[in-house]
PDB file of N, CA and C in Angstrom:
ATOM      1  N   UNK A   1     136.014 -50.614 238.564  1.00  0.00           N
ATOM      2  CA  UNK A   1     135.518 -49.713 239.573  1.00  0.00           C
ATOM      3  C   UNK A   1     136.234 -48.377 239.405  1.00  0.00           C
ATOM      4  N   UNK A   2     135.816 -47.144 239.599  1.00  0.00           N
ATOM      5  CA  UNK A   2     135.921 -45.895 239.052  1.00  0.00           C
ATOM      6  C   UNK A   2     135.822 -45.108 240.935  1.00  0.00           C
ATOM      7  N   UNK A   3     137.269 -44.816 240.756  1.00  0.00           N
ATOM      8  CA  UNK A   3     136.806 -44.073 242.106  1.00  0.00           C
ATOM      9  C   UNK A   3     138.151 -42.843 242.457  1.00  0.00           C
ATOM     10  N   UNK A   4     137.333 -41.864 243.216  1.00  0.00           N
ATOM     11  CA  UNK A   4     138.073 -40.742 243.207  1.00  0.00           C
ATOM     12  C   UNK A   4     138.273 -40.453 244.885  1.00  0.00           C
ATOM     13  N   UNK A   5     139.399 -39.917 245.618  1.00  0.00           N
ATOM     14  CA  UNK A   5     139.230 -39.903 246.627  1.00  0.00           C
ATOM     15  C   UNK A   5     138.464 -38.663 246.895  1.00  0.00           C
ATOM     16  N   UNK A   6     137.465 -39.022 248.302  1.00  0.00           N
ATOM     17  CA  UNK A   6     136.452 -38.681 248.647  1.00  0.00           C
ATOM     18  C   UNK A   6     135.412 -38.509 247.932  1.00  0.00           C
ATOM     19  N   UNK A   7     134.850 -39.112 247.556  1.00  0.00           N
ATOM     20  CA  UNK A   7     133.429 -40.150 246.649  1.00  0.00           C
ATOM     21  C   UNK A   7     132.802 -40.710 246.372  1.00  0.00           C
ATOM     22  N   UNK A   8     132.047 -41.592 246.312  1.00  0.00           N
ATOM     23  CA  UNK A   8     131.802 -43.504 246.363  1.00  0.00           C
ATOM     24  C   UNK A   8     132.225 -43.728 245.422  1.00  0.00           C
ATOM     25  N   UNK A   9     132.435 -45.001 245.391  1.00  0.00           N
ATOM     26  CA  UNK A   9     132.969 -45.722 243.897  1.00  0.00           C
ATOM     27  C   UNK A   9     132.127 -46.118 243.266  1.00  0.00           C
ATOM     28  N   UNK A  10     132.192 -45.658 241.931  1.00  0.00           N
ATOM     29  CA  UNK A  10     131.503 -46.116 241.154  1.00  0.00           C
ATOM     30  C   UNK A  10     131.587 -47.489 240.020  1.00  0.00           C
ATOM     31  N   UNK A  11     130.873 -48.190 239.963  1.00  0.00           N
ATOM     32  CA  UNK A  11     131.187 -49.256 239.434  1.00  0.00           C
ATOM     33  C   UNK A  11     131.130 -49.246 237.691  1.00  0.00           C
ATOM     34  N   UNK A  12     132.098 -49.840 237.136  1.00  0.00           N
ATOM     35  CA  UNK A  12     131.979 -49.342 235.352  1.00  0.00           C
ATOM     36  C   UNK A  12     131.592 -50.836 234.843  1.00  0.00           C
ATOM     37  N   UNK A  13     131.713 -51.828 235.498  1.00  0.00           N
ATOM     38  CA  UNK A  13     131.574 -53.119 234.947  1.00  0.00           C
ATOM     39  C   UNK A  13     132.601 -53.637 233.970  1.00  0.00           C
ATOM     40  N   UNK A  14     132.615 -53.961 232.839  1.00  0.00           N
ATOM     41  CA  UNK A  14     133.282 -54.257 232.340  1.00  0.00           C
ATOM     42  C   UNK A  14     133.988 -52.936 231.125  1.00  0.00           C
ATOM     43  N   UNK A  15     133.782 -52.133 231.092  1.00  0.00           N
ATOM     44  CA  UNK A  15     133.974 -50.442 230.290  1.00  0.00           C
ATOM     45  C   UNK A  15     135.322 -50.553 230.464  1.00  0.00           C
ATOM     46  N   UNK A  16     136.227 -51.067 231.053  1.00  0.00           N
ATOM     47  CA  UNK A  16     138.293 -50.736 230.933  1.00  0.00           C
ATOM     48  C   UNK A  16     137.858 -51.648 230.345  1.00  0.00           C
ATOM     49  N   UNK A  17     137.224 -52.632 229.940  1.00  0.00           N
ATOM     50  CA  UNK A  17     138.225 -53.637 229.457  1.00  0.00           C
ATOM     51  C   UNK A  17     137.791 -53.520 227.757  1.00  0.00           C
ATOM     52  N   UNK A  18     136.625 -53.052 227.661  1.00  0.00           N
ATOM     53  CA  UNK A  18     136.013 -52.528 226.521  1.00  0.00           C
ATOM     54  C   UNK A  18     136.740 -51.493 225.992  1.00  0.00           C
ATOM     55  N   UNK A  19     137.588 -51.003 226.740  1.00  0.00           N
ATOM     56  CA  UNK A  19     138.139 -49.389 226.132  1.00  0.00           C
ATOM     57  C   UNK A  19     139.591 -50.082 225.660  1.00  0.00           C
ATOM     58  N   UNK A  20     139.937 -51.030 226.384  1.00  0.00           N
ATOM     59  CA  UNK A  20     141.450 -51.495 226.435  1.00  0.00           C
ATOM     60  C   UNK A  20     141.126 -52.345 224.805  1.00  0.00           C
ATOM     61  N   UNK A  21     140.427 -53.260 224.762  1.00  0.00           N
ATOM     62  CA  UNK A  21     140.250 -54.119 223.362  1.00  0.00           C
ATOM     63  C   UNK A  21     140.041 -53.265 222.387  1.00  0.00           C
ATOM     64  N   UNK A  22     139.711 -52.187 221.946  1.00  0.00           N
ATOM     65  CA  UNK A  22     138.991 -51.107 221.381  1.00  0.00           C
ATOM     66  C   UNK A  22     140.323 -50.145 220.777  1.00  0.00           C
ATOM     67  N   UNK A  23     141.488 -49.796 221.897  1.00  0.00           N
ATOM     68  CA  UNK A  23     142.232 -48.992 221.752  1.00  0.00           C
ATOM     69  C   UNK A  23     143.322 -49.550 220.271  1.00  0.00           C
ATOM     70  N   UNK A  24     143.739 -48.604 219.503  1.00  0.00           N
ATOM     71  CA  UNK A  24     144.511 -49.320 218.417  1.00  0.00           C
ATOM     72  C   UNK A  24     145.853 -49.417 218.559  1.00  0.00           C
ATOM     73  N   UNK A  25     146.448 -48.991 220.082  1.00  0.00           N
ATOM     74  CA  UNK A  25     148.176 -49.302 220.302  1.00  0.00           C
ATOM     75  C   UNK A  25     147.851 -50.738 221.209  1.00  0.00           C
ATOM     76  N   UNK A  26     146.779 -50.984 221.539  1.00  0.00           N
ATOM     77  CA  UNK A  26     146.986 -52.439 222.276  1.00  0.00           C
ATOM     78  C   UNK A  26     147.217 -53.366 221.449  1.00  0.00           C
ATOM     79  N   UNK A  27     147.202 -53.501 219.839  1.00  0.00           N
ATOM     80  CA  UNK A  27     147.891 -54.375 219.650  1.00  0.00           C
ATOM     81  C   UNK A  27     148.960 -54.523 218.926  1.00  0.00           C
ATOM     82  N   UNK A  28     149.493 -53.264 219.130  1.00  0.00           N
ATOM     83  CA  UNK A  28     150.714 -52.698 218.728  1.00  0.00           C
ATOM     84  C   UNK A  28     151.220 -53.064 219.501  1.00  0.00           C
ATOM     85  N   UNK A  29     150.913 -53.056 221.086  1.00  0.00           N
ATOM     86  CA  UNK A  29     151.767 -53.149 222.778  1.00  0.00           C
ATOM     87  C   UNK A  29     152.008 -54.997 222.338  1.00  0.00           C
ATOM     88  N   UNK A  30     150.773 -55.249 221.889  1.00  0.00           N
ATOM     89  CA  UNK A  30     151.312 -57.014 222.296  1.00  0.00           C
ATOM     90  C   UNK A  30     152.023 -57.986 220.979  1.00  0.00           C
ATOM     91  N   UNK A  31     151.928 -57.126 220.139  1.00  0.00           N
ATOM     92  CA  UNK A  31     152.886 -57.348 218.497  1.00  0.00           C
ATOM     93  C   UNK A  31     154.108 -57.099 219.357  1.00  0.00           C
ATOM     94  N   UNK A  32     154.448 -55.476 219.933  1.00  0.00           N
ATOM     95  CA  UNK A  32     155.700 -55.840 220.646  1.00  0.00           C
ATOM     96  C   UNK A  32     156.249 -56.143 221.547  1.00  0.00           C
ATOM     97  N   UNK A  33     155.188 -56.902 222.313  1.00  0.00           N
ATOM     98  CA  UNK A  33     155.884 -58.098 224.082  1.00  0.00           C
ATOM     99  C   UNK A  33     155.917 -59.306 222.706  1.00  0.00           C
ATOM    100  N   UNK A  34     155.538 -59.722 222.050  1.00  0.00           N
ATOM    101  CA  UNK A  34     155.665 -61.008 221.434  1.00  0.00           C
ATOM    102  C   UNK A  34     157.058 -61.123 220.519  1.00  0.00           C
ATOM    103  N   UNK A  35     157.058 -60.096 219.390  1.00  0.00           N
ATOM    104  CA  UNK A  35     158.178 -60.134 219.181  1.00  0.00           C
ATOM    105  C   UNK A  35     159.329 -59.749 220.188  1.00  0.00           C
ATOM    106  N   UNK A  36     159.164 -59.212 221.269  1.00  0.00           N
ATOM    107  CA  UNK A  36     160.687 -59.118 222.551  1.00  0.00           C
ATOM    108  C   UNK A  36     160.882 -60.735 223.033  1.00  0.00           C
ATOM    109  N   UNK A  37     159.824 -60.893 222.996  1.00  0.00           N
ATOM    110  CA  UNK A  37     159.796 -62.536 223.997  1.00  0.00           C
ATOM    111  C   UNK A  37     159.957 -63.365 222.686  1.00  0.00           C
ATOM    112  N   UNK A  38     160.328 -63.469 221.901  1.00  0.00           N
ATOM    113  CA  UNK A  38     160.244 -64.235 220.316  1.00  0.00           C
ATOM    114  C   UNK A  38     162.186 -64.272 220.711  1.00  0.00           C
ATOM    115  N   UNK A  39     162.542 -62.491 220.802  1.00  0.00           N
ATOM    116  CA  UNK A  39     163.967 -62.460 220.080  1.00  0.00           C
ATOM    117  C   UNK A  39     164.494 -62.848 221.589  1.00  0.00           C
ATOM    118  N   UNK A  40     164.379 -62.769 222.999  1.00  0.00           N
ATOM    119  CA  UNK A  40     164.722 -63.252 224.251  1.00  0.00           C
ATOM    120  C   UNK A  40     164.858 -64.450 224.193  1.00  0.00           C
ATOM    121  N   UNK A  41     164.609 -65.055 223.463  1.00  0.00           N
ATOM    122  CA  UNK A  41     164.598 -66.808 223.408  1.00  0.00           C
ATOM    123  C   UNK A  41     165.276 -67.016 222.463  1.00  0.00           C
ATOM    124  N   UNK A  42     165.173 -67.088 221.759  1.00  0.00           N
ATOM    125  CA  UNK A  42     166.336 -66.769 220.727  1.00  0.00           C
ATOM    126  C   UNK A  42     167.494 -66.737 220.597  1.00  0.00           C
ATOM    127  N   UNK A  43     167.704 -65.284 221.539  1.00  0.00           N
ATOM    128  CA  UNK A  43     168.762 -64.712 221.810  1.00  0.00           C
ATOM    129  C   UNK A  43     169.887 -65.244 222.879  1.00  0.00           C
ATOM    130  N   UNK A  44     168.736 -66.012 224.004  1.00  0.00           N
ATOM    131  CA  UNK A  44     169.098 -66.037 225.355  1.00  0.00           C
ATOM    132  C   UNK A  44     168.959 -67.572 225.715  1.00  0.00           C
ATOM    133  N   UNK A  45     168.246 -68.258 224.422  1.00  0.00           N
ATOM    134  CA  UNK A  45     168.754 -69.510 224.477  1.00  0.00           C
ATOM    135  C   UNK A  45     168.876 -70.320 223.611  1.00  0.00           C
ATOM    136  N   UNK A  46     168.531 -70.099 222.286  1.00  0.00           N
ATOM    137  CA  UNK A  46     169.028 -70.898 220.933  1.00  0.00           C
ATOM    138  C   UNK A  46     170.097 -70.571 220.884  1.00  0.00           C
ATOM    139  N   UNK A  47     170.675 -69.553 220.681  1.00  0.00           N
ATOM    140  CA  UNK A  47     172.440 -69.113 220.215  1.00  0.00           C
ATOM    141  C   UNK A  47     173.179 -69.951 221.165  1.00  0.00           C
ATOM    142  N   UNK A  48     172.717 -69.590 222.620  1.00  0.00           N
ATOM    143  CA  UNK A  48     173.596 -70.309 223.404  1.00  0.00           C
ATOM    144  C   UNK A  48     174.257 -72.137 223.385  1.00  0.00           C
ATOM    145  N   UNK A  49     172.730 -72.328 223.247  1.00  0.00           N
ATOM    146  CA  UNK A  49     172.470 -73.589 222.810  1.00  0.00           C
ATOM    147  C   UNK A  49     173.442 -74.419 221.865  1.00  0.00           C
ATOM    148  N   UNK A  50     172.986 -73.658 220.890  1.00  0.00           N
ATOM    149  CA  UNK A  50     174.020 -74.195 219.517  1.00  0.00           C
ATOM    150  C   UNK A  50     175.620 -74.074 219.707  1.00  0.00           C
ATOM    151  N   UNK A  51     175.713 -72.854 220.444  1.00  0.00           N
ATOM    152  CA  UNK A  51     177.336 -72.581 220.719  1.00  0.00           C
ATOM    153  C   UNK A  51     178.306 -73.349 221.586  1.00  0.00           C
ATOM    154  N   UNK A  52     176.828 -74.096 222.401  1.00  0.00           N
ATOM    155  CA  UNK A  52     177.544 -75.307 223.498  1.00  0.00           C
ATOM    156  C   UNK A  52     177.507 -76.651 222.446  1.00  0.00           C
ATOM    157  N   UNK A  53     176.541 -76.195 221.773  1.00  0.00           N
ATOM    158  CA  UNK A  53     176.205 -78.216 220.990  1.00  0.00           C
ATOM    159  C   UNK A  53     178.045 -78.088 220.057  1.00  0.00           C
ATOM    160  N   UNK A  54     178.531 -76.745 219.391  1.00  0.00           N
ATOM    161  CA  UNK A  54     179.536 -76.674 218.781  1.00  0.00           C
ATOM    162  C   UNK A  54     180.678 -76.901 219.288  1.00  0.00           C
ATOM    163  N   UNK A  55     180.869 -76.181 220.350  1.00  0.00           N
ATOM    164  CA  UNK A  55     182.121 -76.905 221.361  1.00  0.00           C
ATOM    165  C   UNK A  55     182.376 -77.814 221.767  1.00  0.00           C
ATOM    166  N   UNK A  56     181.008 -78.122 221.830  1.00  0.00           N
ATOM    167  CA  UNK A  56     180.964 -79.941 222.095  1.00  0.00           C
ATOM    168  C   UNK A  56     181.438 -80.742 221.218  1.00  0.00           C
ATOM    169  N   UNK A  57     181.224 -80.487 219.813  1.00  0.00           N
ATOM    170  CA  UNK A  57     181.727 -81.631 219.170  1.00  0.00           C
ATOM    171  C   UNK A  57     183.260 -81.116 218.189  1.00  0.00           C
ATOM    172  N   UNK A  58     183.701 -80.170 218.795  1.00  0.00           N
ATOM    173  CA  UNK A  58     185.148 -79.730 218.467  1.00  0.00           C
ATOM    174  C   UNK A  58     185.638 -80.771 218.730  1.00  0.00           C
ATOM    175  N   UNK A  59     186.681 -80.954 217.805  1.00  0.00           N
ATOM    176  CA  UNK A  59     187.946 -82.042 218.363  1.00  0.00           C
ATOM    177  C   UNK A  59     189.109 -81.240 218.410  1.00  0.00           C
ATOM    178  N   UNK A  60     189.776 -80.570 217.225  1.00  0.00           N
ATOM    179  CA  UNK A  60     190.779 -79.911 217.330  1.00  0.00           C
ATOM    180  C   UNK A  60     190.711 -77.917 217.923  1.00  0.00           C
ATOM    181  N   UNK A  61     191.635 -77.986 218.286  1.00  0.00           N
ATOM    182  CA  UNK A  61     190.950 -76.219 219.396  1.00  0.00           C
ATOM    183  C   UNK A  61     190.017 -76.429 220.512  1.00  0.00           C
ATOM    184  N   UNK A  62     189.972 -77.424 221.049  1.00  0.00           N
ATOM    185  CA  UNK A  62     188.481 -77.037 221.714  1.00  0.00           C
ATOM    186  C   UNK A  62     189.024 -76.438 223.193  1.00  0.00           C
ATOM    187  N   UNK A  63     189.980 -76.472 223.546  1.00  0.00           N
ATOM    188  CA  UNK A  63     190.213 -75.472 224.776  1.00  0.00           C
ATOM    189  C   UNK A  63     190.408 -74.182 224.219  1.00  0.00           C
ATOM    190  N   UNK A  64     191.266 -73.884 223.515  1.00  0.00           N
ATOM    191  CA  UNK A  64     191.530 -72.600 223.145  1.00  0.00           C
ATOM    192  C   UNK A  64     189.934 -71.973 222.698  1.00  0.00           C
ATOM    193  N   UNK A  65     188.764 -72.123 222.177  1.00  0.00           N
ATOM    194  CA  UNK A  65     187.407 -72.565 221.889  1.00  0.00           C
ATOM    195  C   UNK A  65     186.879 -72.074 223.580  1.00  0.00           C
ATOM    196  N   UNK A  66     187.540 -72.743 224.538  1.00  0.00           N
ATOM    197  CA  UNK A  66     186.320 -72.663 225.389  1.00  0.00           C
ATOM    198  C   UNK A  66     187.242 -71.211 226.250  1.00  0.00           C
ATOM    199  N   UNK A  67     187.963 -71.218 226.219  1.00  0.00           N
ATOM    200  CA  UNK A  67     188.608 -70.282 226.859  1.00  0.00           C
ATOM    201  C   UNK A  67     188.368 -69.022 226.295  1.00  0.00           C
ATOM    202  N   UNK A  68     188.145 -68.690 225.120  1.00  0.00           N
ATOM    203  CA  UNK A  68     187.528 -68.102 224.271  1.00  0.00           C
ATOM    204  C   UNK A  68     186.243 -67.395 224.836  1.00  0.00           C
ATOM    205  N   UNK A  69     185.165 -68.435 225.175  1.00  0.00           N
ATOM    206  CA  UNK A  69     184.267 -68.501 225.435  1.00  0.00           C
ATOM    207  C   UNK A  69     183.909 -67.755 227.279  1.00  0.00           C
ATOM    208  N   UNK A  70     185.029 -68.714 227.801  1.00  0.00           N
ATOM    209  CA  UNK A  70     185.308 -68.400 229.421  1.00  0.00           C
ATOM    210  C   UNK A  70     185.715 -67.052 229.728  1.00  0.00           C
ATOM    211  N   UNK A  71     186.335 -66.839 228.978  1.00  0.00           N
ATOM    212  CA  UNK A  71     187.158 -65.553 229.404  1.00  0.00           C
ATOM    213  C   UNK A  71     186.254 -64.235 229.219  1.00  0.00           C
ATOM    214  N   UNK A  72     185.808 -63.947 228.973  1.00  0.00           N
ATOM    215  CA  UNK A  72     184.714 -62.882 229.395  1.00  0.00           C
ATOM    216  C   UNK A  72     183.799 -62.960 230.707  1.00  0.00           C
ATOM    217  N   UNK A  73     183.635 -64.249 230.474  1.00  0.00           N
ATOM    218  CA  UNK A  73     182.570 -64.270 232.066  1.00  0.00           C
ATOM    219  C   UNK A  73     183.682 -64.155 233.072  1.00  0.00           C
ATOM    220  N   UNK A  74     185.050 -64.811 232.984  1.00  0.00           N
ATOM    221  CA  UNK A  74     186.025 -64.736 234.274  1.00  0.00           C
ATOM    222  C   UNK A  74     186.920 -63.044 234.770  1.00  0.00           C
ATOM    223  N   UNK A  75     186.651 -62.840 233.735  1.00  0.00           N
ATOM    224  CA  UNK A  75     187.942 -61.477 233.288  1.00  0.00           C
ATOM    225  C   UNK A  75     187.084 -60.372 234.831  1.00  0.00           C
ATOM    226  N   UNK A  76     186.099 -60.135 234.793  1.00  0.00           N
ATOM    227  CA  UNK A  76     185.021 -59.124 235.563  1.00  0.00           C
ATOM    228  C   UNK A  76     185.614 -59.389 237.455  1.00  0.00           C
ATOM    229  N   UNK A  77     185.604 -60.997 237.432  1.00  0.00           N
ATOM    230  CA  UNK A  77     185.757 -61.652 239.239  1.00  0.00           C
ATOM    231  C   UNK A  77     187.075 -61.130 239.653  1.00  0.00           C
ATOM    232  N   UNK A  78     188.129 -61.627 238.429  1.00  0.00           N
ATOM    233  CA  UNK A  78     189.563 -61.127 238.695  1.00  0.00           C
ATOM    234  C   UNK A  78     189.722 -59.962 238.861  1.00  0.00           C
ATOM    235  N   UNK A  79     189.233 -58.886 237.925  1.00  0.00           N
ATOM    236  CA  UNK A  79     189.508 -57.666 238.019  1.00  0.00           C
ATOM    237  C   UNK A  79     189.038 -57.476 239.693  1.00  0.00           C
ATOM    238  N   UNK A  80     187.592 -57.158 239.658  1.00  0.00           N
ATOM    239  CA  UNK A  80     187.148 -56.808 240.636  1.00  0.00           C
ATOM    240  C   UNK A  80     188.149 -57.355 242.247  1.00  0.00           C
ATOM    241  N   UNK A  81     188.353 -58.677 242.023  1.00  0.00           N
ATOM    242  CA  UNK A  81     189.667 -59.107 243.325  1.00  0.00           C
ATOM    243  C   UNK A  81     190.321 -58.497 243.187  1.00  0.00           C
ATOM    244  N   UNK A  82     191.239 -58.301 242.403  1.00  0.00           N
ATOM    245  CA  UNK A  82     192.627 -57.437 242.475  1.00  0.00           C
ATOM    246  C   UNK A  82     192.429 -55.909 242.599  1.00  0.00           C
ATOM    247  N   UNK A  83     191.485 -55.014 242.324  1.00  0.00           N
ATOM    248  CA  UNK A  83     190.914 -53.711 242.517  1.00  0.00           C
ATOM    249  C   UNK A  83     190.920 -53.625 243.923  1.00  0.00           C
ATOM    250  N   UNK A  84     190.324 -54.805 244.895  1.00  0.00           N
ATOM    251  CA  UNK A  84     189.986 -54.842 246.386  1.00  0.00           C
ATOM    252  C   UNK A  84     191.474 -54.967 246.864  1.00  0.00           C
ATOM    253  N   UNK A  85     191.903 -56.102 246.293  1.00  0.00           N
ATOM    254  CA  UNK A  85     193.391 -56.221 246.911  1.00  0.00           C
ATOM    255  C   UNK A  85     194.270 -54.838 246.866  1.00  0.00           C
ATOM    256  N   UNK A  86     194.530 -54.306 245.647  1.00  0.00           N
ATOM    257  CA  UNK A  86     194.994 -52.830 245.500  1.00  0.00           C
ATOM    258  C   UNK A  86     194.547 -52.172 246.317  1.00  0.00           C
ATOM    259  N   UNK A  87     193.142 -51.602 246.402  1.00  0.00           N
ATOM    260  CA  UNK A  87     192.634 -51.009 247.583  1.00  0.00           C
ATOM    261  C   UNK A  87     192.803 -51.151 249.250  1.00  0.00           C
ATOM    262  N   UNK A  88     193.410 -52.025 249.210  1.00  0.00           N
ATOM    263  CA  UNK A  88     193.284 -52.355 250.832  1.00  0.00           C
ATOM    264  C   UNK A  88     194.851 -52.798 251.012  1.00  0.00           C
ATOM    265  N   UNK A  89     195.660 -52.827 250.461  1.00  0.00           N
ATOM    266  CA  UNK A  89     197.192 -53.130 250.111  1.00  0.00           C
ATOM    267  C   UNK A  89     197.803 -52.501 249.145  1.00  0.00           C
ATOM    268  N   UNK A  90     198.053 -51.669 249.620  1.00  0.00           N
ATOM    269  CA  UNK A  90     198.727 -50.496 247.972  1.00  0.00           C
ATOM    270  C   UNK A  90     199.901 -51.206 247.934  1.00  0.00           C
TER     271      UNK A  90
END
């Protein structure tokens, strides 16, 4: 539907969707949502995946291994506590 304010609407039928299949970056646009959503999975859960299946079957290191691992996600909570504590208790 094709409409402009103050106008009637005009009806196009199916013409976007004819113009959209037609256009030559639409499948350029969906070559690249496929490859993003290809490397997001991938990225965001094979690596992970494998990196837990590996720790898992560590025998020797495997704390030093996970701490490794931990310590980036923990390092951000601490800071941020002790920033508040400083702040409010010099």
């Amino acid at each position: 539907q094709k409409y402009t304010p103050g106008s009637d609407p005009e009806w196009v039928g199916t013409a976007n969707f004819t113009r959209v299949f037609q256009d030559p970056e639409f499948a350029a646009a969906w070559r690249n949502t496929l490859t993003f959503t290809v490397l997001a999975l991938v990225i965001g859960f094979a690596i992970p995946f494998l990196l837990a299946l590996v720790l898992n079957e560590l025998r020797h290191a495997k704390a030093f291994f996970r701490v490794v691992v931990y310590l980036p996600v923990m390092i951000p909570p601490v800071v941020s506590a002790l920033l508040w504590k400083w702040f409010y208790d010099p």
